[in-house]
N, C-alpha and C. Protein backbone atom coordinates (compact mmCIF):
# COMPACT_ATOMS: atom_id res chain seq x y z
N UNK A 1 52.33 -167.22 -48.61
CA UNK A 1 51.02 -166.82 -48.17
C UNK A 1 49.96 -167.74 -48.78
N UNK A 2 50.51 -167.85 -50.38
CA UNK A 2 49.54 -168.94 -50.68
C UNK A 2 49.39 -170.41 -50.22
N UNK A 3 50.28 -170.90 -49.39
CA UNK A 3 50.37 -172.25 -48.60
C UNK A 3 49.52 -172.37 -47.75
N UNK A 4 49.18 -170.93 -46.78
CA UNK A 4 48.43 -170.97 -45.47
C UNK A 4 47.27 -170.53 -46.21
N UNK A 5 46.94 -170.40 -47.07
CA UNK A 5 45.45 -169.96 -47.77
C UNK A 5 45.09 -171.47 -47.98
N UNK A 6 46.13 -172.08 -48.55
CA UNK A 6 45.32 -173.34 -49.48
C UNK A 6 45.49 -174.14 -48.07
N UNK A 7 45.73 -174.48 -46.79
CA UNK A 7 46.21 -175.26 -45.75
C UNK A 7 44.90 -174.53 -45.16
N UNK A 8 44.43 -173.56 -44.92
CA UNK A 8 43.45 -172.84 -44.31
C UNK A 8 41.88 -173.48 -45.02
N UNK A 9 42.55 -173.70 -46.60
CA UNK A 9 41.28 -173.97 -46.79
C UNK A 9 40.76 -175.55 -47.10
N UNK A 10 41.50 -176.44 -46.57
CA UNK A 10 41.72 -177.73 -46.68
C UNK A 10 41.44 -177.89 -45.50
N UNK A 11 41.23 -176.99 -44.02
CA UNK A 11 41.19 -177.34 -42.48
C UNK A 11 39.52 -177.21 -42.34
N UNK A 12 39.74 -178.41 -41.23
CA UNK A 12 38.10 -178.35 -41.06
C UNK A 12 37.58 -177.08 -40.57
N UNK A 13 36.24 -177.00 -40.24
CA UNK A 13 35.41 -175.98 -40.32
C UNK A 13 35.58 -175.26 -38.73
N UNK A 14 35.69 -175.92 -37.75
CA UNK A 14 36.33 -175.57 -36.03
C UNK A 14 37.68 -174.57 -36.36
N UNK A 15 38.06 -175.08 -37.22
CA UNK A 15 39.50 -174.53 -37.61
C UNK A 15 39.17 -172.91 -37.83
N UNK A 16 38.33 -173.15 -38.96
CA UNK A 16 38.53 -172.02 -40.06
C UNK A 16 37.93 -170.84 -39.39
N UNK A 17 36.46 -171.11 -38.72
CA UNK A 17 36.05 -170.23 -37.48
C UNK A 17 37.09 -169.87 -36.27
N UNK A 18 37.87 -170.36 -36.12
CA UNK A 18 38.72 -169.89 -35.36
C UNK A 18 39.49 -169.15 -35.68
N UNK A 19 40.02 -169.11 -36.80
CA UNK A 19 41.06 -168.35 -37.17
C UNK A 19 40.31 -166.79 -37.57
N UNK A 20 39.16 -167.28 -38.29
CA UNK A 20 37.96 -166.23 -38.52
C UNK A 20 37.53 -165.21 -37.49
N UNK A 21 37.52 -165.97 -36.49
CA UNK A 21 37.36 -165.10 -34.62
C UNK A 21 38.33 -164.63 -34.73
N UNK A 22 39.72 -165.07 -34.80
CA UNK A 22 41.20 -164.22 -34.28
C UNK A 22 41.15 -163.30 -35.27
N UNK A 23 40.71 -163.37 -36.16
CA UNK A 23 40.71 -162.03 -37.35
C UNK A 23 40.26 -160.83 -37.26
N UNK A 24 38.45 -161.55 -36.87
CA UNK A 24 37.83 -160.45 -36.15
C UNK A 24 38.51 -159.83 -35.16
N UNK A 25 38.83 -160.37 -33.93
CA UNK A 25 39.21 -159.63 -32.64
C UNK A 25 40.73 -158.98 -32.85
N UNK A 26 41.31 -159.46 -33.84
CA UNK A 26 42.50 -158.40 -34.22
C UNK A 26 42.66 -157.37 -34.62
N UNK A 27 41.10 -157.65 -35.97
CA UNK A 27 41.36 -156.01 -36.42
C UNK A 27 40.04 -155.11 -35.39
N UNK A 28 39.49 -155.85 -34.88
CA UNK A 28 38.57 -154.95 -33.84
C UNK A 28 39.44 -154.14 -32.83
N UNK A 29 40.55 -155.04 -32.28
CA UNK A 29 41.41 -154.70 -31.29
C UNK A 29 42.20 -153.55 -32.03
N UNK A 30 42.58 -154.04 -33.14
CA UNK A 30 43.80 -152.77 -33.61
C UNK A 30 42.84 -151.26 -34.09
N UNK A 31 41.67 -151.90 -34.40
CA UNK A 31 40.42 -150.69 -34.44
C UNK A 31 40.41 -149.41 -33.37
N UNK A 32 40.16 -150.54 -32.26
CA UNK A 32 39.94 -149.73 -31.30
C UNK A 32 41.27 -149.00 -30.51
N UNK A 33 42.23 -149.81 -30.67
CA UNK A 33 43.50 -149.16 -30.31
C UNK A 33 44.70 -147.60 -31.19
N UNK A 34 43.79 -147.67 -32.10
CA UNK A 34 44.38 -147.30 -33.22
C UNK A 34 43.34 -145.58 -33.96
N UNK A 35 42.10 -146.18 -34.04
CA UNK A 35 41.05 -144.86 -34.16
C UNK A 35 40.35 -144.82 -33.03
N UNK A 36 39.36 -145.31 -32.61
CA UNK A 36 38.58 -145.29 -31.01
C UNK A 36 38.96 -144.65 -30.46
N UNK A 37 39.98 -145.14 -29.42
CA UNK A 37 40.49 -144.66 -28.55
C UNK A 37 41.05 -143.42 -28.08
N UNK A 38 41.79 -143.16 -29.71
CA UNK A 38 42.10 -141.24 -29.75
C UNK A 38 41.28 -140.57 -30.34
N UNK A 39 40.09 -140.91 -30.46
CA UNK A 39 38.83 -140.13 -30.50
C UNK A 39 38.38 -140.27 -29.20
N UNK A 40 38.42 -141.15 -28.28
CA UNK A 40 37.42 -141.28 -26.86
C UNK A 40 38.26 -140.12 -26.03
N UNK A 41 39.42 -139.95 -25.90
CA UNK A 41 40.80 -138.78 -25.63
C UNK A 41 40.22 -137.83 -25.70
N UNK A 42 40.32 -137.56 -26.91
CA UNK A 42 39.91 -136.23 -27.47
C UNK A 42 38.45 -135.23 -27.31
N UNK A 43 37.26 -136.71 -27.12
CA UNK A 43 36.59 -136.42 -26.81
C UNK A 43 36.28 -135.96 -25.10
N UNK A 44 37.03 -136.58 -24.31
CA UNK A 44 37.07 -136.03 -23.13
C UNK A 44 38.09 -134.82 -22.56
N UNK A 45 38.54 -134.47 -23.58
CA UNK A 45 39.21 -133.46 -23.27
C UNK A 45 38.61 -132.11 -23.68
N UNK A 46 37.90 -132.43 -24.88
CA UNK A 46 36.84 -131.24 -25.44
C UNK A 46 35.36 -131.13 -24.21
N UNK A 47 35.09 -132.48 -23.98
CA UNK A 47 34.10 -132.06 -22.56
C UNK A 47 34.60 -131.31 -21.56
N UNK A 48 36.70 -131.77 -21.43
CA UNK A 48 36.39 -130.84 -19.87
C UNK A 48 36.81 -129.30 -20.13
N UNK A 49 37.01 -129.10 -21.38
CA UNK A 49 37.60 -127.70 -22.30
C UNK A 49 36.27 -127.35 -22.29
N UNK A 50 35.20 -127.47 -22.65
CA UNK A 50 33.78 -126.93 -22.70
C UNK A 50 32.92 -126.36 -21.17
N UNK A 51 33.47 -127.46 -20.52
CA UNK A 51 33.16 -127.06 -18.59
C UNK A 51 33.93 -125.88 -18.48
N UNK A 52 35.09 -126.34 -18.39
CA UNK A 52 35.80 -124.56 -18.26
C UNK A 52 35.62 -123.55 -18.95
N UNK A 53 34.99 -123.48 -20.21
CA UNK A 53 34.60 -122.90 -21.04
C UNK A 53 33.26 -122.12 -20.00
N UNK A 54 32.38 -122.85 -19.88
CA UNK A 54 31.41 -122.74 -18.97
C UNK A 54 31.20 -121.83 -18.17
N UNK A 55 32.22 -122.46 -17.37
CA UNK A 55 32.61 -122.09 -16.08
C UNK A 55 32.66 -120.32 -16.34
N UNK A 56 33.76 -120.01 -17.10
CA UNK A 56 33.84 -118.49 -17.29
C UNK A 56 33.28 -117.97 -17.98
N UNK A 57 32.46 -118.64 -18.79
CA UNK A 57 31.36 -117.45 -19.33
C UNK A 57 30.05 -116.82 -18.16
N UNK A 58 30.11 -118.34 -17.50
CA UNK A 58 29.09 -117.78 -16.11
C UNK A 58 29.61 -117.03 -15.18
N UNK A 59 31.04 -117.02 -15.17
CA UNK A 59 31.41 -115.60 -14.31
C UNK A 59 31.43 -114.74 -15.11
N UNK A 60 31.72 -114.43 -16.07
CA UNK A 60 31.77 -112.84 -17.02
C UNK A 60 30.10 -112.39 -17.17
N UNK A 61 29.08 -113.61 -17.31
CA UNK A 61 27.90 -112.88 -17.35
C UNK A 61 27.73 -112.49 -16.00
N UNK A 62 27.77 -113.17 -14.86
CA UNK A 62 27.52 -112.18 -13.23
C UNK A 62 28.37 -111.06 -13.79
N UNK A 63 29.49 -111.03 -13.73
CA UNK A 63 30.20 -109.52 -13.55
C UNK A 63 29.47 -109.09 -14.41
N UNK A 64 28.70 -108.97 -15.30
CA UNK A 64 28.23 -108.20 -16.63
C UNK A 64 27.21 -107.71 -16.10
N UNK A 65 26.25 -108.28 -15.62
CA UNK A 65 25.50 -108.24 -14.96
C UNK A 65 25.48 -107.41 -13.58
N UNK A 66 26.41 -107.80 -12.83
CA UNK A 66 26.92 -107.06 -11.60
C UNK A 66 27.51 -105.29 -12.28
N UNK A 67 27.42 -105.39 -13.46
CA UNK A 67 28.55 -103.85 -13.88
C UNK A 67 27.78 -102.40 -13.41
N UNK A 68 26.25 -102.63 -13.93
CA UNK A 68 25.42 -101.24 -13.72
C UNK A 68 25.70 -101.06 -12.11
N UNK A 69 25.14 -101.89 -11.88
CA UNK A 69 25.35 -101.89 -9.41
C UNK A 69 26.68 -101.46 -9.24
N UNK A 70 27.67 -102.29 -9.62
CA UNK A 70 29.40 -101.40 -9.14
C UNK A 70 29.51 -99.94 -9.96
N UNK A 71 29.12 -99.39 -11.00
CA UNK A 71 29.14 -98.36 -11.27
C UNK A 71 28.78 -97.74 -10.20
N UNK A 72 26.69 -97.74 -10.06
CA UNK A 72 26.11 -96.94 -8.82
C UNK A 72 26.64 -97.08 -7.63
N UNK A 73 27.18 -97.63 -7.42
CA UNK A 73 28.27 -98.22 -5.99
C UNK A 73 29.33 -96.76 -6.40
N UNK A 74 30.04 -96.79 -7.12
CA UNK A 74 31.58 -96.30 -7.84
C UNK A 74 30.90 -94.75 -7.60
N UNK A 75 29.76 -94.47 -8.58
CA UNK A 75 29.33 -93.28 -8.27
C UNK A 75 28.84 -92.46 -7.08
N UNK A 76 28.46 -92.96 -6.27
CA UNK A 76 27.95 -93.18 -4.62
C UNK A 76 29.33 -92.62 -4.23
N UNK A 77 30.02 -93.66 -3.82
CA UNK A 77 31.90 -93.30 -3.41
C UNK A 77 32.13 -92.44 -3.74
N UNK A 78 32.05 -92.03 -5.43
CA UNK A 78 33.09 -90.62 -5.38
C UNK A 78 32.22 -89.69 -5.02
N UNK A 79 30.82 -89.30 -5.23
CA UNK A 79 29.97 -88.55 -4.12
C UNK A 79 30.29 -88.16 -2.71
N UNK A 80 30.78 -89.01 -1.79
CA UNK A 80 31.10 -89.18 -0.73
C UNK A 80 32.55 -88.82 -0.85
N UNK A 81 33.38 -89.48 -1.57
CA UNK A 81 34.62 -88.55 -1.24
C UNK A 81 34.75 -87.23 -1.40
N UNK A 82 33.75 -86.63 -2.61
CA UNK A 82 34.02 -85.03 -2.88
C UNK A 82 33.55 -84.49 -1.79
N UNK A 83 31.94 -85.15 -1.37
CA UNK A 83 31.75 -84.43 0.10
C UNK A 83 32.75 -84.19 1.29
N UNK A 84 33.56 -85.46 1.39
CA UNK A 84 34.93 -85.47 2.48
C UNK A 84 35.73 -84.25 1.94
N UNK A 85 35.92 -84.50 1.06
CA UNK A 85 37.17 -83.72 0.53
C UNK A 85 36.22 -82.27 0.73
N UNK A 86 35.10 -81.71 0.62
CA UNK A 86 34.59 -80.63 1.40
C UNK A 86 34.87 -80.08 2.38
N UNK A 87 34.77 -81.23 3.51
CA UNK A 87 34.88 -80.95 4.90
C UNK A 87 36.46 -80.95 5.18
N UNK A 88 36.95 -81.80 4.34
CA UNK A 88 38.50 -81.89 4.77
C UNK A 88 39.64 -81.79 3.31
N UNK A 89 39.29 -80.75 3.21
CA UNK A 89 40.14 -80.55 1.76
C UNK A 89 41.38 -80.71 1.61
N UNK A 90 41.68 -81.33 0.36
CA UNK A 90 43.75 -81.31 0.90
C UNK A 90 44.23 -80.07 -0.11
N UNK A 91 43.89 -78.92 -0.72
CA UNK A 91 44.61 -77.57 -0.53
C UNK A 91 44.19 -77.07 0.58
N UNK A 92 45.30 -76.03 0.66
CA UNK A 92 45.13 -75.20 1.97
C UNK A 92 43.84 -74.32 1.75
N UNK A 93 43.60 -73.64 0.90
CA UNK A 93 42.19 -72.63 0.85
C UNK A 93 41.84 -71.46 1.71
N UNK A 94 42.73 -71.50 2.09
CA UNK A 94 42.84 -70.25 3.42
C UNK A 94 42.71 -68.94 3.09
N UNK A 95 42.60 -68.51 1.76
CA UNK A 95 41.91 -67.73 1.47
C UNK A 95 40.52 -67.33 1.34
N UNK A 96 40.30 -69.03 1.07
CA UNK A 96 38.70 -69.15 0.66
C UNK A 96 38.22 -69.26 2.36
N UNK A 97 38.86 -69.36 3.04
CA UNK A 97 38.55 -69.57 4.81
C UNK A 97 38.16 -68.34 5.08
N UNK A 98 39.32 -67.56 5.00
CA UNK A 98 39.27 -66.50 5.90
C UNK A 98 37.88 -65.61 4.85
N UNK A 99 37.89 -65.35 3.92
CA UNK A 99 36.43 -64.91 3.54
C UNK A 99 35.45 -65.41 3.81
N UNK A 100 34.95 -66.50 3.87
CA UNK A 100 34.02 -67.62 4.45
C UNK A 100 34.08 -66.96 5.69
N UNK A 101 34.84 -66.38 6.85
CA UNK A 101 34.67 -66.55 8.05
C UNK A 101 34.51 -65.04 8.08
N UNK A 102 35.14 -63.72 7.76
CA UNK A 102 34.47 -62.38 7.25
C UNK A 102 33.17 -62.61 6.82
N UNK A 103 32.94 -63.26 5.41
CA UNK A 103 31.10 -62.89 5.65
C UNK A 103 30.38 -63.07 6.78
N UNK A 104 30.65 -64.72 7.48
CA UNK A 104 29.47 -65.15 9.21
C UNK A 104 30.38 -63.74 9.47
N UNK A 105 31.30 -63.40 9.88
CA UNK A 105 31.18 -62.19 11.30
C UNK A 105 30.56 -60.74 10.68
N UNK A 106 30.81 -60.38 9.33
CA UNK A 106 29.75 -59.36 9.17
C UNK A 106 28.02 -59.61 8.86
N UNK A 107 27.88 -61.01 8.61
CA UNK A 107 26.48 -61.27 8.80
C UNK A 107 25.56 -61.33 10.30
N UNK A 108 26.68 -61.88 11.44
CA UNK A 108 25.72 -61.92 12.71
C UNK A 108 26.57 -60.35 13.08
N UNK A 109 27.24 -59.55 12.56
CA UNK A 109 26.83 -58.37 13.39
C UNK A 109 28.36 -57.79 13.85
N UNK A 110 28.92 -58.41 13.53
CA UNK A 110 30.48 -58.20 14.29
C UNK A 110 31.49 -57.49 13.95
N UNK A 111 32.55 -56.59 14.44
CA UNK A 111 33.29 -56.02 13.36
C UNK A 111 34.72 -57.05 13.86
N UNK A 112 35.17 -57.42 13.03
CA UNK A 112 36.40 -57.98 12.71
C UNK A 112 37.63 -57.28 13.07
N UNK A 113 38.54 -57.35 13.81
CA UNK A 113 39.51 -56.24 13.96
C UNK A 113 40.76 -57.10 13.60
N UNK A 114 40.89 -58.49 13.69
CA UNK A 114 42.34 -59.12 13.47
C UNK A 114 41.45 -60.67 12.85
N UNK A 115 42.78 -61.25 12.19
CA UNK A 115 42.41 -62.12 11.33
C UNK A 115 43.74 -62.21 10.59
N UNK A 116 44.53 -63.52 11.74
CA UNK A 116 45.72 -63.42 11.63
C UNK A 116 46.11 -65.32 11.19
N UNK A 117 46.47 -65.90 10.23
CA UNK A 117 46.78 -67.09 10.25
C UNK A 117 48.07 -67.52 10.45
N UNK A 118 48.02 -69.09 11.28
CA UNK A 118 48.98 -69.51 11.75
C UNK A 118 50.11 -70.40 10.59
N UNK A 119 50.67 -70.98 11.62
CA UNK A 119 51.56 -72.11 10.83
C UNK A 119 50.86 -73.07 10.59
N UNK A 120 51.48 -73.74 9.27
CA UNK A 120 50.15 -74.87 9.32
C UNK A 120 50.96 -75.77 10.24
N UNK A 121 50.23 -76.94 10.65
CA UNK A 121 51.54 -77.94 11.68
C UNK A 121 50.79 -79.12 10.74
N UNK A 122 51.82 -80.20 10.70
CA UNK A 122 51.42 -81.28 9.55
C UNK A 122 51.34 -82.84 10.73
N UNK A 123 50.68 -83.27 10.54
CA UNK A 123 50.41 -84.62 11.50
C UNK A 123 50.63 -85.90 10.40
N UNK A 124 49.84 -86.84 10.70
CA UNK A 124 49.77 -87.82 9.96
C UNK A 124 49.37 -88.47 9.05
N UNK A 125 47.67 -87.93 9.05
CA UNK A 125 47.29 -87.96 7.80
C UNK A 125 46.36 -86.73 7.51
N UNK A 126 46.42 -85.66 8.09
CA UNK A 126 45.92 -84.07 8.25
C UNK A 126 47.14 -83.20 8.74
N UNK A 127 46.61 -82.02 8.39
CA UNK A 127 47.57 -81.53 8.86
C UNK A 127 46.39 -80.00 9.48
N UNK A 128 46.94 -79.15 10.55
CA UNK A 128 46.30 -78.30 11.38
C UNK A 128 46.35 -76.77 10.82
N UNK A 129 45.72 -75.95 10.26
CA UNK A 129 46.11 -74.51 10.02
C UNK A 129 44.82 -73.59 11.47
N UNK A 130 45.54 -72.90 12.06
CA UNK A 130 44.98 -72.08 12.69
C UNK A 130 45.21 -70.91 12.24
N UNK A 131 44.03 -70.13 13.05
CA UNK A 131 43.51 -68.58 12.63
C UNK A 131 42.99 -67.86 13.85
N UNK A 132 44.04 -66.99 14.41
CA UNK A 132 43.68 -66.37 15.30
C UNK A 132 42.69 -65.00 14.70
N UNK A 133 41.34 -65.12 15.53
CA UNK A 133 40.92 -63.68 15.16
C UNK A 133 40.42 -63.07 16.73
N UNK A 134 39.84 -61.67 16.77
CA UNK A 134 39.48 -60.63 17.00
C UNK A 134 38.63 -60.34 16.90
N UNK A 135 37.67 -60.41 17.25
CA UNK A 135 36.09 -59.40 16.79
C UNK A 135 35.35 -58.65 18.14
N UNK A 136 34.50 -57.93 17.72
CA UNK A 136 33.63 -56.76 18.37
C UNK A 136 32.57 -56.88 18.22
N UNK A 137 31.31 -57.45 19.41
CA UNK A 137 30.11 -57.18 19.04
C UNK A 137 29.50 -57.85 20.48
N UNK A 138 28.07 -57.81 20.59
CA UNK A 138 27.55 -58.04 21.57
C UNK A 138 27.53 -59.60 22.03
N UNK A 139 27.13 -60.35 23.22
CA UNK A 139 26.96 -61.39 23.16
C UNK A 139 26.45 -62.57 22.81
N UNK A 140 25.00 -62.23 22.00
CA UNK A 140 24.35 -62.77 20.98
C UNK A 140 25.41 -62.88 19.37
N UNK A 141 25.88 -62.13 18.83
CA UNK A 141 26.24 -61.34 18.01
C UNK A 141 27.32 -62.69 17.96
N UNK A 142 28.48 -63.07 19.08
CA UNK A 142 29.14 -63.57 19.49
C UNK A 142 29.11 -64.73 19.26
N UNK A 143 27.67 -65.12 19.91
CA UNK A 143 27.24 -66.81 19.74
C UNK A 143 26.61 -67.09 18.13
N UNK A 144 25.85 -65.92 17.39
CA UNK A 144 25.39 -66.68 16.34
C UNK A 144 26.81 -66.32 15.37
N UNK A 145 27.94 -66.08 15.06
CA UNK A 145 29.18 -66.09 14.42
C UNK A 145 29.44 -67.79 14.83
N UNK A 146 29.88 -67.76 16.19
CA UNK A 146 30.37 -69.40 16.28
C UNK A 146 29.69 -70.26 15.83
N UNK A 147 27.45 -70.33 15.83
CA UNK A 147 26.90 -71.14 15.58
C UNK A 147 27.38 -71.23 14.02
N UNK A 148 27.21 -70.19 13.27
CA UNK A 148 27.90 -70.66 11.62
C UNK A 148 28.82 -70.83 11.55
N UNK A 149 30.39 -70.80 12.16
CA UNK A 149 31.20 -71.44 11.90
C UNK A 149 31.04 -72.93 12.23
N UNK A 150 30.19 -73.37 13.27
CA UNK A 150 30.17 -74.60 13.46
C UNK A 150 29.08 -75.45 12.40
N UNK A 151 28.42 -75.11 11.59
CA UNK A 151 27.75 -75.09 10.61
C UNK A 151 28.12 -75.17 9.42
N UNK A 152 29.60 -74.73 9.34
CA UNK A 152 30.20 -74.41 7.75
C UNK A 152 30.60 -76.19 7.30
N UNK A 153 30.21 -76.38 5.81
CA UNK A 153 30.59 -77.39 5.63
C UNK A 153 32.25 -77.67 5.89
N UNK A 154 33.39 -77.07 5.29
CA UNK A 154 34.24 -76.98 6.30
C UNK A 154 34.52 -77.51 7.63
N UNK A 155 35.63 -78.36 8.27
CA UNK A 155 35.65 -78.28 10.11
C UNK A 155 36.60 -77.35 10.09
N UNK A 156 36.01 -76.54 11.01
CA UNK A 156 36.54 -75.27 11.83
C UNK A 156 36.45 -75.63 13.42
N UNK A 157 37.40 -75.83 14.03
CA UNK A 157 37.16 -76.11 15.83
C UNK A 157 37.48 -74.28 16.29
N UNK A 158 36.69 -74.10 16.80
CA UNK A 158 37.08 -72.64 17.48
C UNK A 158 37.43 -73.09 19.19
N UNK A 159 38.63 -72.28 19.63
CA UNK A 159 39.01 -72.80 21.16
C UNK A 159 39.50 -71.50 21.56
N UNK A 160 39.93 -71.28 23.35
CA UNK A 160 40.41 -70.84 23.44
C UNK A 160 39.84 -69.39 23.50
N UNK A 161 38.40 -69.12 24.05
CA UNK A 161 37.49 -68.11 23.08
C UNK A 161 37.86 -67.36 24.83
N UNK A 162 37.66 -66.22 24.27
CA UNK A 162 37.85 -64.99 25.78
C UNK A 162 37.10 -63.67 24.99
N UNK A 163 36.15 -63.48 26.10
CA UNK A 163 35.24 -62.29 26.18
C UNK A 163 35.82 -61.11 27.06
N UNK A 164 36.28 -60.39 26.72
CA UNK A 164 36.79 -59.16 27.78
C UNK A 164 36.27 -57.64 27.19
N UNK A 165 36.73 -56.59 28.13
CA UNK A 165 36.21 -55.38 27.75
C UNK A 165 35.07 -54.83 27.51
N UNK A 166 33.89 -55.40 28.01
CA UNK A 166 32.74 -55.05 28.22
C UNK A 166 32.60 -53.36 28.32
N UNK A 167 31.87 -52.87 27.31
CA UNK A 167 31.41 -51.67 26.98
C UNK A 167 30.29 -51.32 26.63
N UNK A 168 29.22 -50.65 27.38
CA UNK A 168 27.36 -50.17 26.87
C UNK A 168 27.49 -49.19 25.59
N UNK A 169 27.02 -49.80 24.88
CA UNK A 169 27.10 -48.52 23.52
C UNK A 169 25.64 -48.85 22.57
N UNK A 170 24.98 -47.74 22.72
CA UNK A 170 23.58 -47.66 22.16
C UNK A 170 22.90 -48.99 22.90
N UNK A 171 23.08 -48.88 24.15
CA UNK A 171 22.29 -49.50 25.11
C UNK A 171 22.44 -50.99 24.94
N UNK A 172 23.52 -51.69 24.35
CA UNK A 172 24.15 -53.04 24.39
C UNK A 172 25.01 -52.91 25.18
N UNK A 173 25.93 -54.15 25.71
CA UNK A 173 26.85 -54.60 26.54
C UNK A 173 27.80 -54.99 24.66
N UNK A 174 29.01 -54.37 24.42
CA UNK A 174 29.70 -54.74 23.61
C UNK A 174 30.95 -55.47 24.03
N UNK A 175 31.20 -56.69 23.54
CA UNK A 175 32.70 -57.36 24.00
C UNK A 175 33.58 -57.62 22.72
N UNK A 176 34.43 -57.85 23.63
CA UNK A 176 35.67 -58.18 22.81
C UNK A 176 36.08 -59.61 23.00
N UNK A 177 36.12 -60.53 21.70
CA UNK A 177 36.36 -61.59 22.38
C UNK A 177 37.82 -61.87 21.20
N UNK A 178 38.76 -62.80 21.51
CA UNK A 178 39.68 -63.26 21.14
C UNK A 178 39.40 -64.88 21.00
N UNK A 179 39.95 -65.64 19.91
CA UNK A 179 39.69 -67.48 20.04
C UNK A 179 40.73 -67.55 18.93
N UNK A 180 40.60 -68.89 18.79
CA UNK A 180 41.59 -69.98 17.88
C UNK A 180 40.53 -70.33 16.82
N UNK A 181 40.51 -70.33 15.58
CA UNK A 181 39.79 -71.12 14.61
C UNK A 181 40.66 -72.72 14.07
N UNK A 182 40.67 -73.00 14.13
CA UNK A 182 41.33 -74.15 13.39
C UNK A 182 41.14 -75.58 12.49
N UNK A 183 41.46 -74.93 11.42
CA UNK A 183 40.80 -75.85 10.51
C UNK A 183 41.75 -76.57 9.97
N UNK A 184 41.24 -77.75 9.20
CA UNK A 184 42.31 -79.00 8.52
C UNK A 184 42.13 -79.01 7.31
N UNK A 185 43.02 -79.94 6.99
CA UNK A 185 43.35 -80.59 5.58
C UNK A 185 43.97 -81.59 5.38
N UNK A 186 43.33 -82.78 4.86
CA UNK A 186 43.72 -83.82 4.17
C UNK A 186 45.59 -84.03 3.44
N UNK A 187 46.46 -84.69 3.70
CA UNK A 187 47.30 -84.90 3.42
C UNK A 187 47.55 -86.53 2.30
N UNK A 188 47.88 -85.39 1.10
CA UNK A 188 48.22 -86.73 0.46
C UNK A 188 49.64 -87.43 0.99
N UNK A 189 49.48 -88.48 0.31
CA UNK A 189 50.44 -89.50 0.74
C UNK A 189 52.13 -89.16 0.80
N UNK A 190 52.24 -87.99 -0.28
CA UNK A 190 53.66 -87.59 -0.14
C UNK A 190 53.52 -86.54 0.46
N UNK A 191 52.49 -86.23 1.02
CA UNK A 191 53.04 -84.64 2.06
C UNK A 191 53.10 -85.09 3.67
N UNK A 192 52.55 -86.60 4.08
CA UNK A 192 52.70 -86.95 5.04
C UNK A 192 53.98 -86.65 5.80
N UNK A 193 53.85 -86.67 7.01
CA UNK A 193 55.05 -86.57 8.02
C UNK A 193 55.47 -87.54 8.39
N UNK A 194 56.82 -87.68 8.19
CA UNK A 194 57.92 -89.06 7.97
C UNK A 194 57.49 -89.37 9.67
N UNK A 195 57.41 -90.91 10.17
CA UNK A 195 57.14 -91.36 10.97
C UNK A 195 58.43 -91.09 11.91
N UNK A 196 59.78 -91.43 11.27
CA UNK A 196 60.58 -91.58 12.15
C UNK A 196 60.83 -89.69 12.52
N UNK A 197 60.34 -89.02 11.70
CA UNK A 197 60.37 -87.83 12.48
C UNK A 197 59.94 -87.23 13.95
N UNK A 198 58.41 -88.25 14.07
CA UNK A 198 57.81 -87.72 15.25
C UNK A 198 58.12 -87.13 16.68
């Protein structure tokens, strides 16, 4: 080593700058190949780790943001389903029916003589319970009973309605009418009726 020191330093001055350049650009080169470079890496990998970073914090603040509205949304819905589930309940309640339907006929006037329930029949995603009744009273008497059943939060379809036996008593026309009440219920998913049954 000491030969090319003392030969290095015996060479003219074109020389010695030259070798001086290759020195520089060697250890610049091994610089940059060596620390630089796996810092310039690293550094672009932490930029695109920080974008994605980004990226989902700006969706978690919308949803965060969005949370109070989907609640009032959430709360709304189940509002609306309890109301459904009102009109179309999935127990049977047919107890709570047939009293519901005794008070309207002793409120518009009527006497009740039968009040007989059917089979339930099960469909697809309801299923049908009918209620044959009986009642006694004039023809007004008649119509405001049906207007509150058709009124009841409940669906009740009344069909099938027959007025007969017309009788004057304390100066009314009294009838007898006979009908179908028939009301539903919601079927959960395992009480459904097997398709290939139909």
């Amino acid at each position: 080593m000491e030969q090319y020191l003392e030969r290095l330093a015996k060479a003219p001055l074109g020389v010695k700058l030259g070798v001086l350049l290759g020195l520089v650009a060697a250890l610049t080169a091994g610089n940059y190949f060596l620390l630089v470079s796996p810092v310039e890496d690293e550094l672009v990998r932490q930029v695109a780790d920080q974008r994605k970073l980004d990226l989902q914090l700006a969706e978690k603040q919308e949803i965060a943001q969005n949370l109070n509205e989907r609640r009032r949304e959430m709360e709304a819905l189940e509002q609306k389903l309890a109301e459904a589930l009102t009109e179309l309940p999935e127990q049977k309640d047919v107890d709570e029916l047939l009293s519901q339907l005794n008070d309207i006929g002793r409120k518009a006037g009527l006497v009740i003589s039968l009040v007989q329930p059917g089979t339930e029949s099960k469909g697809e995603f309801f299923s049908r319970i009918p209620v044959s009744m009986t009642v006694s009273g004039n023809y007004h008497e008649i119509a405001m009973f049906l207007q509150e059943v058709a009124n009841m939060r409940r669906i009740v379809n009344v069909n099938n309605i027959t007025l007969t036996d017309p009788q004057l008593r304390n100066e009314k026309v009294m009838l007898k009418s006979t009908f179908l009440a028939t009301t539903f219920r919601f079927l959960e998913s395992g009480q459904k009726l097997d398709p290939k049954k139909k």
